[in-house]
N, C-alpha and C. Protein backbone atom coordinates (compact mmCIF):
# COMPACT_ATOMS: atom_id res chain seq x y z
N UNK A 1 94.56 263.84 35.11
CA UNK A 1 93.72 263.11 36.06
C UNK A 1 93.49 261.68 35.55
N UNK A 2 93.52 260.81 36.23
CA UNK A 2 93.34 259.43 35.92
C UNK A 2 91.87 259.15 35.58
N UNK A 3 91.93 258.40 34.55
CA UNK A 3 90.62 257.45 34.32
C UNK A 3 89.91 257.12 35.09
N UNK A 4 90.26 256.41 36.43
CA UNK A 4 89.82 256.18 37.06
C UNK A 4 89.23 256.81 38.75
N UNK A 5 89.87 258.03 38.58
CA UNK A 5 89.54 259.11 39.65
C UNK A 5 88.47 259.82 39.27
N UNK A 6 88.34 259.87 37.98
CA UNK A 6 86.82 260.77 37.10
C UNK A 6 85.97 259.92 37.10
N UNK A 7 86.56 258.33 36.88
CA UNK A 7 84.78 257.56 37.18
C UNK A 7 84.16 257.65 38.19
N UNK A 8 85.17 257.73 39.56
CA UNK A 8 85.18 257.71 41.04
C UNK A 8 84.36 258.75 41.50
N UNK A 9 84.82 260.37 40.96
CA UNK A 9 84.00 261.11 40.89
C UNK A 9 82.64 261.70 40.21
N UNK A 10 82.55 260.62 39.26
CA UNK A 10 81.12 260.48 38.60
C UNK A 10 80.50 259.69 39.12
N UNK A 11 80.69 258.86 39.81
CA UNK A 11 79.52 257.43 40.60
C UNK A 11 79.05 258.70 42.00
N UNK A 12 80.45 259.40 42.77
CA UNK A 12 80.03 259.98 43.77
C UNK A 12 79.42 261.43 43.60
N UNK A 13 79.72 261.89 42.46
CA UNK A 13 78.36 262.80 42.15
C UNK A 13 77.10 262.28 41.86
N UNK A 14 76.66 261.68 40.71
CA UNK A 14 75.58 260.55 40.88
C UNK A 14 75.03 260.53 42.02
N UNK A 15 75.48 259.47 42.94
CA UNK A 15 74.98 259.15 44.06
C UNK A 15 74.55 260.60 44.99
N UNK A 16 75.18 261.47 45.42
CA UNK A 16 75.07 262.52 46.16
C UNK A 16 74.02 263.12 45.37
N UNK A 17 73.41 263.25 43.98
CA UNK A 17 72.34 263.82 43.72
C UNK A 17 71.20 262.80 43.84
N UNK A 18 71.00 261.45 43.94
CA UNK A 18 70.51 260.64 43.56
C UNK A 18 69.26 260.72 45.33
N UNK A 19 70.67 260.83 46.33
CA UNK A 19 70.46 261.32 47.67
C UNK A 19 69.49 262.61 47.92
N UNK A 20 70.08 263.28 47.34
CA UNK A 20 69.10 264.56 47.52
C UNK A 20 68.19 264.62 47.06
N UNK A 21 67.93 264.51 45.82
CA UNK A 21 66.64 264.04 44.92
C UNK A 21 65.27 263.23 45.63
N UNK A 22 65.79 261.92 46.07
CA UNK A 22 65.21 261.18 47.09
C UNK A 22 64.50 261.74 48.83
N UNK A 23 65.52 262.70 49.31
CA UNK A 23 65.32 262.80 50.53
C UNK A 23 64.27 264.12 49.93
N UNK A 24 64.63 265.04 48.91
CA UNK A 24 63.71 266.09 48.73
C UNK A 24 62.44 266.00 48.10
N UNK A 25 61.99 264.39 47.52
CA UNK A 25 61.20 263.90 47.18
C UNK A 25 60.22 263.94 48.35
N UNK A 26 60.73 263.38 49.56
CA UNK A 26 59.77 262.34 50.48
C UNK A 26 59.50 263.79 51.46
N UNK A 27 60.46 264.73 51.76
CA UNK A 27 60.05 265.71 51.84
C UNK A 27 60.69 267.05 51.47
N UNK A 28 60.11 268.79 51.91
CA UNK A 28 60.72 270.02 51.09
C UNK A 28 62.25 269.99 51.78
N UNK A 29 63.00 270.40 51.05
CA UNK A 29 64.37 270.66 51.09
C UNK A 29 64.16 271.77 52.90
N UNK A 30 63.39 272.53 53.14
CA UNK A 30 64.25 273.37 54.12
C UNK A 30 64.35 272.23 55.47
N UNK A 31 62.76 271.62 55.53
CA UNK A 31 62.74 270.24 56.45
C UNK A 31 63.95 269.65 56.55
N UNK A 32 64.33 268.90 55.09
CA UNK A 32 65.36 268.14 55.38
C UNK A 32 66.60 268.78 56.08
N UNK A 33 66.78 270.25 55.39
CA UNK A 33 68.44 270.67 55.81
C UNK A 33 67.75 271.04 57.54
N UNK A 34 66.73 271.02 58.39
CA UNK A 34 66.43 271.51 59.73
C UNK A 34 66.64 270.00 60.06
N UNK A 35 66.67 269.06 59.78
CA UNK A 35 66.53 267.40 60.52
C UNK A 35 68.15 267.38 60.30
N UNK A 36 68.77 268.03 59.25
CA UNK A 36 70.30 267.60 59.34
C UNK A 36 70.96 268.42 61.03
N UNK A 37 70.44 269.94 61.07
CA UNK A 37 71.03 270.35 61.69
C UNK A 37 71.11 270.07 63.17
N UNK A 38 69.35 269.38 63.23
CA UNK A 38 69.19 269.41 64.69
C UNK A 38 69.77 268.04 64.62
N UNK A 39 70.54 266.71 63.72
CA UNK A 39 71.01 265.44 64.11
C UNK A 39 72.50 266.06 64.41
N UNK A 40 72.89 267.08 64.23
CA UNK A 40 74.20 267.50 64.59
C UNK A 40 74.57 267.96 65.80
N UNK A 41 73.22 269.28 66.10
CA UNK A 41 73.31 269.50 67.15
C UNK A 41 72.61 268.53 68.30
């Protein structure tokens, strides 16, 4: 694997927890995953 595909995937893990962390901060995790589902549906 390239050097640079593992940094790629370390900034975008990072970030994707950095996300969740944040959104489960401001409020509880089941809220958030019910606001994902109903922006889908």
């Amino acid at each position: 694997m390239p050097a640079w595909l593992e940094v790629l995937l370390n900034l975008s893990g990072f970030a994707g927890f950095v996300a969740l962390a944040t959104c489960g901060a401001s409020s509880g995790d089941a809220s958030a995953a019910d606001r994902v589902h109903t922006d889908e549906r």
